[in-house]
N, C-alpha and C. Protein backbone atom coordinates (compact mmCIF):
# COMPACT_ATOMS: atom_id res chain seq x y z
N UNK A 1 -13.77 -31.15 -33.92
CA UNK A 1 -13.29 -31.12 -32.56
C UNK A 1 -13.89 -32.27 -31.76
N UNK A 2 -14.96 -33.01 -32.20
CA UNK A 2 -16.00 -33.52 -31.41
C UNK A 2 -15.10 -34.82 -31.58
N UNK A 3 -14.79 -35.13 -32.81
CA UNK A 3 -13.92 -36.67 -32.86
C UNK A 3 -12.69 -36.52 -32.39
N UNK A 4 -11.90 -35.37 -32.19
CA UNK A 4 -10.56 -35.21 -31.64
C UNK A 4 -10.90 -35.49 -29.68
N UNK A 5 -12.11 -34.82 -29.44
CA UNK A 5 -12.17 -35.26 -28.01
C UNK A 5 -12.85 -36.70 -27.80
N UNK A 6 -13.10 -37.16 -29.01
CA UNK A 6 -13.77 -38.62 -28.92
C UNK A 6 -12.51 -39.34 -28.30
N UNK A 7 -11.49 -39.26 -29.70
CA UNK A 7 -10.52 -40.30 -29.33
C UNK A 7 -9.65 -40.10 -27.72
N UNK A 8 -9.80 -38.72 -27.67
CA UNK A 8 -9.23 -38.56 -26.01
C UNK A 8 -10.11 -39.41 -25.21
N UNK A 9 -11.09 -38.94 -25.61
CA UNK A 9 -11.57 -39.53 -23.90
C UNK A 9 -11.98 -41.08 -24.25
N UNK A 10 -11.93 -41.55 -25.46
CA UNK A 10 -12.13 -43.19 -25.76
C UNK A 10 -13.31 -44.16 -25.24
N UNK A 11 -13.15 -45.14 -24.00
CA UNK A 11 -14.97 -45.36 -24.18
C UNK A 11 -15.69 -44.89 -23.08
N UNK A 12 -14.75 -43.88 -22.44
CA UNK A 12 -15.96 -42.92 -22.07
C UNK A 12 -16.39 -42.10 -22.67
N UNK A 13 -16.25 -42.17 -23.88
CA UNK A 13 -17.32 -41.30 -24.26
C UNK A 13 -19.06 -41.21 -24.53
N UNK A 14 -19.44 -40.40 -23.78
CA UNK A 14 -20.77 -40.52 -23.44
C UNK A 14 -21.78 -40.21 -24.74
N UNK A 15 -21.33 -39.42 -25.69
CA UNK A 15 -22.21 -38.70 -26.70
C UNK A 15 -22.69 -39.24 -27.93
N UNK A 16 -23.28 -39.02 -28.72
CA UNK A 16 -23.99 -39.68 -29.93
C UNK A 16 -23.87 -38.55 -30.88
N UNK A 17 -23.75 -38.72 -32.21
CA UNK A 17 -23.02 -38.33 -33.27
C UNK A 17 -24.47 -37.15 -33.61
N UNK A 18 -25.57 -37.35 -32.67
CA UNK A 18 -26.53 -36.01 -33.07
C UNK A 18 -26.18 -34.66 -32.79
N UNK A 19 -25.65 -34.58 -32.11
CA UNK A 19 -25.31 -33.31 -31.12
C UNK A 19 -24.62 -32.35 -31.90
N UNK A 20 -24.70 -30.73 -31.89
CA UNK A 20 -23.82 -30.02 -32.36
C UNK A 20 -23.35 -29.65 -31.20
N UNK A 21 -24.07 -29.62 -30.19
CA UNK A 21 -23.01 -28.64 -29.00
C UNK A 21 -22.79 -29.75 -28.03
N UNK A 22 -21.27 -29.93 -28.00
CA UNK A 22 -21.43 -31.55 -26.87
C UNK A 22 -20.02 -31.20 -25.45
N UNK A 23 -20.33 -31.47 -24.62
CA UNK A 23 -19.26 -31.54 -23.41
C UNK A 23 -17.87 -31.76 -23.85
N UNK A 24 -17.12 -31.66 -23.09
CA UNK A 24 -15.76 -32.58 -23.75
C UNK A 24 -15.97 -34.15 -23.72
N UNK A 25 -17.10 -34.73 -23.14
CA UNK A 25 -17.34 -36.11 -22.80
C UNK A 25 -18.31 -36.40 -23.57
N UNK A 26 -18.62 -35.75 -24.35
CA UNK A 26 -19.86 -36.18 -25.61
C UNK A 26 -21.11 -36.14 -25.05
N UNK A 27 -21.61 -35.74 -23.78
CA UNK A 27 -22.96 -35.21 -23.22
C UNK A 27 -23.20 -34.12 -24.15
N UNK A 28 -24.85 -33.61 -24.26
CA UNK A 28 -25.06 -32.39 -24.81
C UNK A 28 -25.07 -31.30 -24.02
N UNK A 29 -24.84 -30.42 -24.36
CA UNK A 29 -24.77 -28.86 -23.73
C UNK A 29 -26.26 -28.40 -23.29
N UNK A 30 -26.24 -28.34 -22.51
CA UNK A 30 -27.95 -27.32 -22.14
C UNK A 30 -28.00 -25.86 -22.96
N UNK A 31 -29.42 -25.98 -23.88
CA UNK A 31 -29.71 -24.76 -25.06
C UNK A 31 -29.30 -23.56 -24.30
N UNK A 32 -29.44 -23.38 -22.75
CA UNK A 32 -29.15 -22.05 -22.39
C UNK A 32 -27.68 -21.48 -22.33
N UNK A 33 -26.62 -22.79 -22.18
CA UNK A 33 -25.53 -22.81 -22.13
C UNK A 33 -25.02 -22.07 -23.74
N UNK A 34 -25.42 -22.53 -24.63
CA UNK A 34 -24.78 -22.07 -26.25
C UNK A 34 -25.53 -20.83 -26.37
N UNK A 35 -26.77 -20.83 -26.13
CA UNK A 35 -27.17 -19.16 -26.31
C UNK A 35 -26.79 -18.08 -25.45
N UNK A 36 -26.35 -18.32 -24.49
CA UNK A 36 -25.52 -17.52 -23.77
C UNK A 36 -24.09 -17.15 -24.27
N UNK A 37 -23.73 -18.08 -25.10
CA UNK A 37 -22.52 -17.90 -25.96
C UNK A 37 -22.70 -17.09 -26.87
N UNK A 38 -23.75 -17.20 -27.45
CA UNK A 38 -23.92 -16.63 -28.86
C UNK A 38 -23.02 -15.00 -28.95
N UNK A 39 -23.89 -14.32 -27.97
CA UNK A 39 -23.46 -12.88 -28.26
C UNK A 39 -22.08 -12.64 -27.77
N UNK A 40 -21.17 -13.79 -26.97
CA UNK A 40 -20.19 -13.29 -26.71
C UNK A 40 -19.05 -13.87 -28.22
N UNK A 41 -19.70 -15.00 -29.29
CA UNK A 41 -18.86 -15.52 -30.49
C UNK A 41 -19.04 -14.26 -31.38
N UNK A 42 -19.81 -13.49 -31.30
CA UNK A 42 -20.45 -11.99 -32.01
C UNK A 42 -19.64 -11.63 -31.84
N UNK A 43 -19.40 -11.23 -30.83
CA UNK A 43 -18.43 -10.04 -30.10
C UNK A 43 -17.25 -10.11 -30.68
N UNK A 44 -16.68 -11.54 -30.33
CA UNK A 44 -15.34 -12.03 -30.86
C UNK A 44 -15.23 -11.99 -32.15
N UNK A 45 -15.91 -12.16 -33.21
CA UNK A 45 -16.12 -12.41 -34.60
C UNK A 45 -15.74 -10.49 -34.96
N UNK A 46 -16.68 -9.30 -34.06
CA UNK A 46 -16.87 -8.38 -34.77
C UNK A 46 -15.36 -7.62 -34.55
N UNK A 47 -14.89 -8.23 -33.67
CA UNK A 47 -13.61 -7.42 -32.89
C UNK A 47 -12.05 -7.77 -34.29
N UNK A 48 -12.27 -9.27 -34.84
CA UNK A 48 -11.43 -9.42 -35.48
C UNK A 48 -11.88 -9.01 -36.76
N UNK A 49 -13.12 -8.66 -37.27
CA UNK A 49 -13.77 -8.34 -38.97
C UNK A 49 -14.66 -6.89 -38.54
N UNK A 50 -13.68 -6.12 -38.52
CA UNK A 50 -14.27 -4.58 -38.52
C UNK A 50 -14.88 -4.44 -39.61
N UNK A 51 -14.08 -4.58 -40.60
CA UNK A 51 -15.69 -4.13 -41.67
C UNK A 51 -16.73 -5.23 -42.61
N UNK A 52 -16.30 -5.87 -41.38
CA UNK A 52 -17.57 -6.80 -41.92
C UNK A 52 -18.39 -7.47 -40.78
N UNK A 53 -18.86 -6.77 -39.98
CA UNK A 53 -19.32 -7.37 -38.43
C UNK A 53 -20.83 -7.88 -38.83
N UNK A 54 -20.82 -8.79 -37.72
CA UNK A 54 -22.42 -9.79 -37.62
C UNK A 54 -23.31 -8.64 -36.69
N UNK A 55 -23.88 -8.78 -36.88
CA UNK A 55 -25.22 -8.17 -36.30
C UNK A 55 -25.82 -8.55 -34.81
N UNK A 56 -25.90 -8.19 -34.12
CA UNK A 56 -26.77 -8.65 -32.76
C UNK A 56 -27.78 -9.72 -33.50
N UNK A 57 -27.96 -10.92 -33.39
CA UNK A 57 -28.17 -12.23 -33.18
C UNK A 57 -28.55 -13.08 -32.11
N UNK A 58 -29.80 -13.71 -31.58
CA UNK A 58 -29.94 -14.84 -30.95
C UNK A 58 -29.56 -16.19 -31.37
N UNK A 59 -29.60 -17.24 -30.77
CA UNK A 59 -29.09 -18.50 -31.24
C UNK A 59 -30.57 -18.78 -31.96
N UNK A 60 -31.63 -18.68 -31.52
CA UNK A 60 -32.77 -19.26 -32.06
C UNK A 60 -33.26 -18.57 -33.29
N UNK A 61 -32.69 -17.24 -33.70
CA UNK A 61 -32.61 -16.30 -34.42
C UNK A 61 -31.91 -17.74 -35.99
N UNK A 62 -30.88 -18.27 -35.79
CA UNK A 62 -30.47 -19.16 -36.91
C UNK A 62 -31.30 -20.25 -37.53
N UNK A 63 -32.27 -20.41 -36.27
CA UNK A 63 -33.34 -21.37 -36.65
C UNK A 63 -34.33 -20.88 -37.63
N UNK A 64 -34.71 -19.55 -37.18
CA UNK A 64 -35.50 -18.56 -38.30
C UNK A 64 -35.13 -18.79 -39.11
N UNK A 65 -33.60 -18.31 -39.69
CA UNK A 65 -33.58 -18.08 -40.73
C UNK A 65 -33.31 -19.24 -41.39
N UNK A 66 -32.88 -20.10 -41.32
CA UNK A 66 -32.38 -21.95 -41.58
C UNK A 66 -33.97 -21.73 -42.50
N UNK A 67 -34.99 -21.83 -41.26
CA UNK A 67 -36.42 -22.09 -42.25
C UNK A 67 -37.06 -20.93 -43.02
N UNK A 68 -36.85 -19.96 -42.92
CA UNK A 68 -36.80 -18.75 -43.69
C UNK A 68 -36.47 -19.13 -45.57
N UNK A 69 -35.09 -19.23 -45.06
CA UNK A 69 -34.78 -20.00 -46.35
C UNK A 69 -35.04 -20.57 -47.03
N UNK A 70 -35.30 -21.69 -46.51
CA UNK A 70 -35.81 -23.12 -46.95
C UNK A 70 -37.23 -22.55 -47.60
N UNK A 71 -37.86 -21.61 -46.75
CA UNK A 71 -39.28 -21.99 -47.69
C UNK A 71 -39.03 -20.88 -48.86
N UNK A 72 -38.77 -19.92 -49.02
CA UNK A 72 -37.87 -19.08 -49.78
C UNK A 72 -37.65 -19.65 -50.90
N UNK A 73 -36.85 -20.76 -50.63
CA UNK A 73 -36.10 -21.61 -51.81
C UNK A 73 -36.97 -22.52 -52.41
N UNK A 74 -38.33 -22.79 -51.53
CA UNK A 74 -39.33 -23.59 -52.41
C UNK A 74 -39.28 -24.59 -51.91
N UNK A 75 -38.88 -25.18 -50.60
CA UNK A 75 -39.08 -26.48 -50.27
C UNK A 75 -40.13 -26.78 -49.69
N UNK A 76 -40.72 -27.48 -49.68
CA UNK A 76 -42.13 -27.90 -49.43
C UNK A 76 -42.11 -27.73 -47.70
N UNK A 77 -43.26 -27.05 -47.16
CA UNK A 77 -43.46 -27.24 -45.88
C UNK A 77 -43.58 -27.89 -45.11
N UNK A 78 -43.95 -29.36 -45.38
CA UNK A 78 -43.61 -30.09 -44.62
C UNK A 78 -42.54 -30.69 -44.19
N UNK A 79 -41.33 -30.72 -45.15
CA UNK A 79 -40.00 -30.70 -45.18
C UNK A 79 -39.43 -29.41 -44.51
N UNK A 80 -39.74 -28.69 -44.26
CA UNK A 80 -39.26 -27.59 -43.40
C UNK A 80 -39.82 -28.16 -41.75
N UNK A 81 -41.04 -28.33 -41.80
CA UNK A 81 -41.56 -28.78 -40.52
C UNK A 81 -41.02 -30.05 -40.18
N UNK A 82 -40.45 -30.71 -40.89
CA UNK A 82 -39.56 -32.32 -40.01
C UNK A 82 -38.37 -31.46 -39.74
N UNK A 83 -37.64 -30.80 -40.64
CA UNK A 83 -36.41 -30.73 -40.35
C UNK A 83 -36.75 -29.53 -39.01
N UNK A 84 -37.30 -28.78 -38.56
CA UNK A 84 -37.44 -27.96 -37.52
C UNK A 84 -38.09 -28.98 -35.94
N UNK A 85 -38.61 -29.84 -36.26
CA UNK A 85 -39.08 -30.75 -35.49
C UNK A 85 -40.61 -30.43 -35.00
N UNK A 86 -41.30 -29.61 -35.89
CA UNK A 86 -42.54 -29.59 -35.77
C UNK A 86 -43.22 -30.59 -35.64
N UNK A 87 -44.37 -31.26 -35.29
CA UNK A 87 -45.04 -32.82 -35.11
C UNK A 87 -46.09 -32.63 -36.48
N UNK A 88 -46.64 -31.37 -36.77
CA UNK A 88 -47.81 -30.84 -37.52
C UNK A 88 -46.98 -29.62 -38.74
N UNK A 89 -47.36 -29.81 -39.85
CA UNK A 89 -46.55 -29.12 -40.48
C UNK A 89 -47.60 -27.39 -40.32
N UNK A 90 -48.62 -27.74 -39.63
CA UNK A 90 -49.53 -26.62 -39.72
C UNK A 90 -48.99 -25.44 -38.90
N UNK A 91 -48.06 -25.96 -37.50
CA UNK A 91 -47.22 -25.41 -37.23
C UNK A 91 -46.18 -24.49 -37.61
N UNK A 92 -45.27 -25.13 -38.39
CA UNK A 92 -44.68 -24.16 -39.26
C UNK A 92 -45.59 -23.01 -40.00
N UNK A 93 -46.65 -23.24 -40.75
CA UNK A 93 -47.68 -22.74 -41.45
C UNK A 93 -47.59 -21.11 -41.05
N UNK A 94 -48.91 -21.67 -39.71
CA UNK A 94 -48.44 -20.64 -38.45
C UNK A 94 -47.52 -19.82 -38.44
N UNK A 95 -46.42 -19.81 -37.83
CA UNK A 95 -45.20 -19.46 -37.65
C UNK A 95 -44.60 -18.45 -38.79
N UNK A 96 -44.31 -19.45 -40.07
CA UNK A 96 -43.77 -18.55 -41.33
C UNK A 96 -44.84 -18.81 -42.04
N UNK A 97 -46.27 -17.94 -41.83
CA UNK A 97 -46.81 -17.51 -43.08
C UNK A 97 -46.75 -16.54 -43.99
N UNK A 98 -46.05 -15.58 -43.00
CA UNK A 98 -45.81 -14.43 -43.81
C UNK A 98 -44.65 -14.29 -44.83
N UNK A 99 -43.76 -15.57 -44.92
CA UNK A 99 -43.12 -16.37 -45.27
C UNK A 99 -43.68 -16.51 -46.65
N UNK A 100 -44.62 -17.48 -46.52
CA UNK A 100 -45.07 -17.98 -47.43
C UNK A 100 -45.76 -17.19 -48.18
N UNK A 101 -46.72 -16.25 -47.82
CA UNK A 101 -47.27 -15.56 -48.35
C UNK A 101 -46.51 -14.53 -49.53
N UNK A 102 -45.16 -14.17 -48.61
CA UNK A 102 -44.22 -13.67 -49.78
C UNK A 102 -43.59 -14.08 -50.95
N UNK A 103 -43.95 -15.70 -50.61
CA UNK A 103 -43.39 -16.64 -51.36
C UNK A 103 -44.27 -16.58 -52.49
N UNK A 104 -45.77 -16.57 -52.56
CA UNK A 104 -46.68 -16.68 -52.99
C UNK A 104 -46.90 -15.74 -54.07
N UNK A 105 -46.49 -14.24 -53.59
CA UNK A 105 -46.72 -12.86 -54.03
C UNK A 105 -45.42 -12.92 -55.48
N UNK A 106 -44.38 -13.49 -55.03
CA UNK A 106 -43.36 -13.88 -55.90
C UNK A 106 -43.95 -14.27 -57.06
N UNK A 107 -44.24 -15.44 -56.65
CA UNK A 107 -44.63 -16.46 -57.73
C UNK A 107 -45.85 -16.01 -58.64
N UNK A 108 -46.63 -15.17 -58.20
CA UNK A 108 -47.53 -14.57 -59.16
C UNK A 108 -46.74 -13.38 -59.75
N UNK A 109 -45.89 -12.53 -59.40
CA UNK A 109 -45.48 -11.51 -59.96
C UNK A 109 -44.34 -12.56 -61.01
N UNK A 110 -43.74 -13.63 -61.02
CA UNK A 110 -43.22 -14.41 -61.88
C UNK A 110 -44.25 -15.12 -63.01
N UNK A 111 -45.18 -15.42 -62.42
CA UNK A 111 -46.38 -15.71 -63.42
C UNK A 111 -46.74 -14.94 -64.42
N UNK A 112 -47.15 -13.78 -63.92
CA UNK A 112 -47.63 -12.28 -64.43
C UNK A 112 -46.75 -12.36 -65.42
N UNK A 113 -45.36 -12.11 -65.45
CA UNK A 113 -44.21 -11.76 -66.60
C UNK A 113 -44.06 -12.54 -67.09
N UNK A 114 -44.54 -13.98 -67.13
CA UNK A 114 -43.87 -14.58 -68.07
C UNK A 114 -45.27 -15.00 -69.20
N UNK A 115 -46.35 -14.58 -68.46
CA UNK A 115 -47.43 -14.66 -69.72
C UNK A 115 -47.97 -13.41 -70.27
N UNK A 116 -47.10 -12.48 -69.93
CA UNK A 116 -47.02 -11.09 -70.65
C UNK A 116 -45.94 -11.13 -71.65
N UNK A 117 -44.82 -11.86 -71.70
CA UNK A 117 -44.16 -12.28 -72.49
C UNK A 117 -44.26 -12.85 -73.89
């Protein structure tokens, strides 16, 4: 949508290709503006997929889980901490240790079985 309103509005367009949430003029959206959305795209989403509805959700709630994942999946923490925009990956640390720690608990109960094997 973002390049369909590019070519409309042509060189006024104000925005840079970082942005996920952008004006019709390619400015960015203020964070309070899209999280205020959030629960009403819920709403809309649960109204058309009855039996399969989203859950009450914050917008910052996706960020969790984005890095949730990620460390989950084994990507190194500091690579979680650039892509979240942490300055210190100790930060993240912080944040999802309990994360990690589960991550951790994994990996020894994978250890365990495979030299019982």
């Amino acid at each position: 949508m973002q390049a369909e309103d590019k070519l409309k509005v042509g060189p006024e367009w104000r925005g840079a290709s970082a942005y996920v949430f952008t004006t019709g003029w390619g400015e960015p959206i203020h964070p309070d503006t899209v999280s205020s959305l959030f629960p009403i795209l819920i709403k809309r989403h649960n109204a058309h997929h009855l039996k399969n509805p989203l859950p009450h959700a914050r917008l910052h709630d996706l960020r969790h889980i984005h890095a949730t994942t990620l460390l989950l999946a084994g990507v190194p923490v500091h690579v979680v901490a650039a892509r979240l925009g942490h300055a210190d990956p100790s930060i993240t640390l912080r944040v999802y240790a309990h994360v990690i720690r589960a991550a951790e608990t994994s990996a020894a109960d994978i250890y365990a079985q495979a030299i019982n094997e």
